[in-house]
Every structure is written in C-alpha cells, then in structure tokens.
Protein backbone atom coordinates (compact mmCIF):
# COMPACT_ATOMS: atom_id res chain seq x y z
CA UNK A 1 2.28 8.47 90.03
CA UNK A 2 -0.16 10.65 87.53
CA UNK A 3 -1.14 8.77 84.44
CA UNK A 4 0.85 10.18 81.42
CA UNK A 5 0.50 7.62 78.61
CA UNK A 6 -0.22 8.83 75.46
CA UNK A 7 0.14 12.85 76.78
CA UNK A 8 2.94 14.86 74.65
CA UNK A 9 5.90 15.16 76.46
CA UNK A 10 6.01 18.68 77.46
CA UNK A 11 2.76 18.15 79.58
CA UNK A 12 3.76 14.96 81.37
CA UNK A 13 6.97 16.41 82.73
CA UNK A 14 5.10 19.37 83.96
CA UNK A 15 3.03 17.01 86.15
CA UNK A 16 5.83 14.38 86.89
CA UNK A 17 8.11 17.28 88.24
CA UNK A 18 4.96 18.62 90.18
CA UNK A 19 5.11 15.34 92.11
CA UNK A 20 8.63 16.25 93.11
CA UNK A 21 10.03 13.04 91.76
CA UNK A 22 13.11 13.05 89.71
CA UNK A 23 12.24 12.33 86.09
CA UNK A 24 14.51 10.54 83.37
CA UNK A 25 13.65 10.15 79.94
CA UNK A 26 14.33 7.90 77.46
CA UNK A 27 13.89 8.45 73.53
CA UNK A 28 12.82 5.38 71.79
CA UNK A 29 13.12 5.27 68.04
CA UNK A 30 11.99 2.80 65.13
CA UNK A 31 14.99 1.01 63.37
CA UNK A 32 14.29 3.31 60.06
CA UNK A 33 14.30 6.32 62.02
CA UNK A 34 11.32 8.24 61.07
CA UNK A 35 11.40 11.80 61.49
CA UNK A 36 8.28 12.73 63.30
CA UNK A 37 7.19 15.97 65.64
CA UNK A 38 4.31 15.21 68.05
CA UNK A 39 6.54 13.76 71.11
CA UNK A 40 4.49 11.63 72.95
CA UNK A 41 4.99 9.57 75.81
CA UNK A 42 4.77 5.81 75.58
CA UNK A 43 5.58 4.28 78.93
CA UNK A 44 6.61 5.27 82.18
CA UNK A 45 8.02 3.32 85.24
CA UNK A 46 8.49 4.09 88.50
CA UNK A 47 11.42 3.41 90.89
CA UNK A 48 12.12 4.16 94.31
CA UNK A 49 14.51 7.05 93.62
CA UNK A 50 13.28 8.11 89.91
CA UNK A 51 9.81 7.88 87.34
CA UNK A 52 11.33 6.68 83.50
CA UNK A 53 9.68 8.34 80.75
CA UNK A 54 9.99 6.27 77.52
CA UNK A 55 8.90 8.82 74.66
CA UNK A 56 8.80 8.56 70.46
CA UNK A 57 8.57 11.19 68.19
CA UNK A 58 5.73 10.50 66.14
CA UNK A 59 4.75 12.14 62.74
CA UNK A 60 0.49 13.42 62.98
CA UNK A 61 0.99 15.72 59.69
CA UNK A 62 0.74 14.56 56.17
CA UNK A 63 3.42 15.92 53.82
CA UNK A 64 1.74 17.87 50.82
C-alpha cells in the first residue's frame, strides 16, 4: 500500500483507487467539533478485502 499520511484526501484516494483496492473512509472529528477545510488523512489500515482511510478536517487559515 502507497504511503498517504498526512496527504489531503483528494490525492490519497486517487492513488489508493489506482492500486485497485477498495477504499473506505472514515471521518474522525474532535469532541468540540471544529470546523476546519484542509482534509487530510491521518491513518490508514489495510485489510485483506479493503484499505481504511481515517481523515480530519483541519483548519490551516486564520480568520481575519
């Protein structure tokens, strides 16, 4: 399986699904919910019949 920790999620599926594995994803979210943009992925593990992609939604710009 390709490295995708820390890549933003639209690029790691690209390159999971190139692999020709089915992907699942899984949002994980802080208990107060931060509202954030830059989707990143955070872990991935790999099964026999699937890769799980664990992403967060992270917040990179400062509000003015």
């Amino acid at each position: 399986m390709t490295n995708v920790l820390g890549l933003d999620l639209e690029t790691a599926m690209k390159l999971l699904k190139a692999e020709g594995k089915p992907v699942r994803l899984v949002e994980v979210r802080s208990k107060k919910g931060g509202r954030g943009s830059d989707r990143r992925v955070i872990k991935t593990t790999e099964a026999e019949s699937e890769t799980v992609v664990y992403w967060s939604a992270f917040k990179t710009e400062i509000d003015a």
